[in-house]
Protein backbone atom coordinates (compact mmCIF):
# COMPACT_ATOMS: atom_id res chain seq x y z
CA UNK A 1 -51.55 60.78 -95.54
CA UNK A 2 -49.73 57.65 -94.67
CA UNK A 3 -49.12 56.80 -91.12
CA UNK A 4 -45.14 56.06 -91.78
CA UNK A 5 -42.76 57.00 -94.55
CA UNK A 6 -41.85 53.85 -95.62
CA UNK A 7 -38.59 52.18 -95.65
CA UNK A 8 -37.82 51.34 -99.47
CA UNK A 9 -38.08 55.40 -100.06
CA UNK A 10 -35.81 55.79 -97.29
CA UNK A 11 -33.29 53.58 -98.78
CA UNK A 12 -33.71 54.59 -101.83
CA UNK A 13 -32.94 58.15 -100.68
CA UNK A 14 -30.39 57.30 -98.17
CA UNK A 15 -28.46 54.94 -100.91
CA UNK A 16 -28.77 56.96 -104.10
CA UNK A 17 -25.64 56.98 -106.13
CA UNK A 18 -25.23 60.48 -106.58
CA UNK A 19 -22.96 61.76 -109.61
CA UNK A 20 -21.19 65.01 -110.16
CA UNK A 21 -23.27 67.10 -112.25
CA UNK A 22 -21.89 70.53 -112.53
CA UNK A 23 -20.10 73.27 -111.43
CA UNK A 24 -21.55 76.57 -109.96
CA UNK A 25 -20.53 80.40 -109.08
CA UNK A 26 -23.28 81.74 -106.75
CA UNK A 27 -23.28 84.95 -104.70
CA UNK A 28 -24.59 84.97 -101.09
CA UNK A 29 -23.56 84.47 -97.49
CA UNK A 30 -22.68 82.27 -94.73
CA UNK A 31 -25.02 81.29 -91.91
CA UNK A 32 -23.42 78.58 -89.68
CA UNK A 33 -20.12 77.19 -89.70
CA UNK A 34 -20.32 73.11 -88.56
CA UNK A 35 -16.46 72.63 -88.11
CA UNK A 36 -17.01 69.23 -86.49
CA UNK A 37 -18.92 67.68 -89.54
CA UNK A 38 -17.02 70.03 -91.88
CA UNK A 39 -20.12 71.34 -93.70
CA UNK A 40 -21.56 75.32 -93.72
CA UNK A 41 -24.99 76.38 -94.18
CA UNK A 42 -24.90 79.09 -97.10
CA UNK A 43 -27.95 81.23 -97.91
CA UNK A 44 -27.75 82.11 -101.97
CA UNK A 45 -29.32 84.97 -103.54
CA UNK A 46 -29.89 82.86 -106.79
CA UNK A 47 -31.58 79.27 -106.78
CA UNK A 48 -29.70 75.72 -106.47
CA UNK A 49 -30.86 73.32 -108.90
CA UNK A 50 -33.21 71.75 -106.42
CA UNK A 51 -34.85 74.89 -106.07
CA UNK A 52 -33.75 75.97 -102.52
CA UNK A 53 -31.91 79.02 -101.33
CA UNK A 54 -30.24 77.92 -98.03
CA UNK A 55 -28.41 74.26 -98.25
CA UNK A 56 -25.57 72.72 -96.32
CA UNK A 57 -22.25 72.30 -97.89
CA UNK A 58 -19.72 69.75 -97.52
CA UNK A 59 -16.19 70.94 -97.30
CA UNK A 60 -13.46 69.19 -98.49
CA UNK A 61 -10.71 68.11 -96.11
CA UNK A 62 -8.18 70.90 -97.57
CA UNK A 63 -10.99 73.57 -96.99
CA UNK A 64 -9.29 76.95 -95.04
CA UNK A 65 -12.07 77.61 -92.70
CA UNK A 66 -10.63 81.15 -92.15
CA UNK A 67 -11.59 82.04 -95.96
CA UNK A 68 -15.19 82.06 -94.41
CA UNK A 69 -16.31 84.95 -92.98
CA UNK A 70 -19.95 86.26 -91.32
CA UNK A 71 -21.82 89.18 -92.71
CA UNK A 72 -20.09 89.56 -95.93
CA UNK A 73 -21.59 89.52 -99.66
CA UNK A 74 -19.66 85.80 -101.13
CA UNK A 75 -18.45 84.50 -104.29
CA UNK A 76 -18.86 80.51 -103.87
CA UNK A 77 -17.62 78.05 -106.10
CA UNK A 78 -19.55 74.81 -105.96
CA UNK A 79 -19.56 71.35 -107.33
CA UNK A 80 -23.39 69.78 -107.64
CA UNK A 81 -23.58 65.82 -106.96
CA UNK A 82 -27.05 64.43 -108.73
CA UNK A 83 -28.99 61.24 -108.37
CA UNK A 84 -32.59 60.41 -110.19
CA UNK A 85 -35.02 58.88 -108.13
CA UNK A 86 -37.20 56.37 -109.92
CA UNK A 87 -40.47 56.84 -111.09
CA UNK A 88 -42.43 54.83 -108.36
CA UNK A 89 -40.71 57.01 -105.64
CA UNK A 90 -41.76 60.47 -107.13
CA UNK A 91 -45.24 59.02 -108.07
CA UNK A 92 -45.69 57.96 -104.32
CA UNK A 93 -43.93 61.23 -102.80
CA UNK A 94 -46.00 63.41 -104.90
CA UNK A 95 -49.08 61.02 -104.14
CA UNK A 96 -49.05 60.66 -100.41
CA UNK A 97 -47.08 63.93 -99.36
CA UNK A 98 -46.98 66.50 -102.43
CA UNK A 99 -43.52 66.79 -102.39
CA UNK A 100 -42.73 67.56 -106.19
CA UNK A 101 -39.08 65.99 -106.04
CA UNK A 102 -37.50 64.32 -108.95
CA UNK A 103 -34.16 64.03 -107.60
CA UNK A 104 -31.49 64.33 -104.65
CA UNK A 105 -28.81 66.87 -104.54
CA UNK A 106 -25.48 66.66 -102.49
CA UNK A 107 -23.10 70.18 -102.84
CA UNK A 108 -19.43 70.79 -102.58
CA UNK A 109 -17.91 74.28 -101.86
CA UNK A 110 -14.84 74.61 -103.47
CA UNK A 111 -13.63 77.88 -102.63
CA UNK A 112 -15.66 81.57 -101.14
CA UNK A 113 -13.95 84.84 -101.78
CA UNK A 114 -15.38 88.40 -100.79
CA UNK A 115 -17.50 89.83 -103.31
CA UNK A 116 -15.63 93.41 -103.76
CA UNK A 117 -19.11 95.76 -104.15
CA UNK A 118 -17.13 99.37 -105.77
């Protein structure tokens, strides 16, 4: 294993042009609330397109806060931001660190409503 992660995968990374890709309805719930960055931590009960079940959120500017609420079942509406990595970064990740990882993944919640469980 290399001694470093070098810098050109770091900017590569770090600088990726990342695209809207598509939008999502996912169930699950919220587990932190970062009102200074505006972003949440959600945990889904389905997988993201990365593979993951927890990721942080970005909120947009107009996003109530107060439609958030702990320990209840959520509807989310999401928009998925995409960017390819090129080939020599996922040969070298998969290479030096086995990181399968084809791609980086930015998400949007657009709105969360309470999931009404009759």
């Amino acid at each position: 294993m290399p001694e470093g992660f070098p810098k050109w995968i770091a900017e590569e990374i770090s600088g990726a042009n990342l695209e809207f890709d598509k939008k999502l309805s996912l169930s699950g719930y919220l587990l932190d609330v970062n009102q200074k960055e505006h972003r949440v931590d959600i945990q889904f009960h389905d997988k993201l397109p990365d593979g993951r079940y927890i990721a942080t959120l970005d909120l947009p500017k107009e996003f109530r806060l107060s439609d958030l609420k702990f320990g209840e079942d959520l509807s989310f509406e999401l928009n998925v931001f995409k960017a390819d990595l090129s080939e020599k970064t996922v040969d070298y990740l998969y290479k030096q660190y086995s990181v399968k990882m084809k791609s980086v993944f930015r998400f949007e919640l657009l709105s969360a409503k309470i999931m009404n469980i009759a």
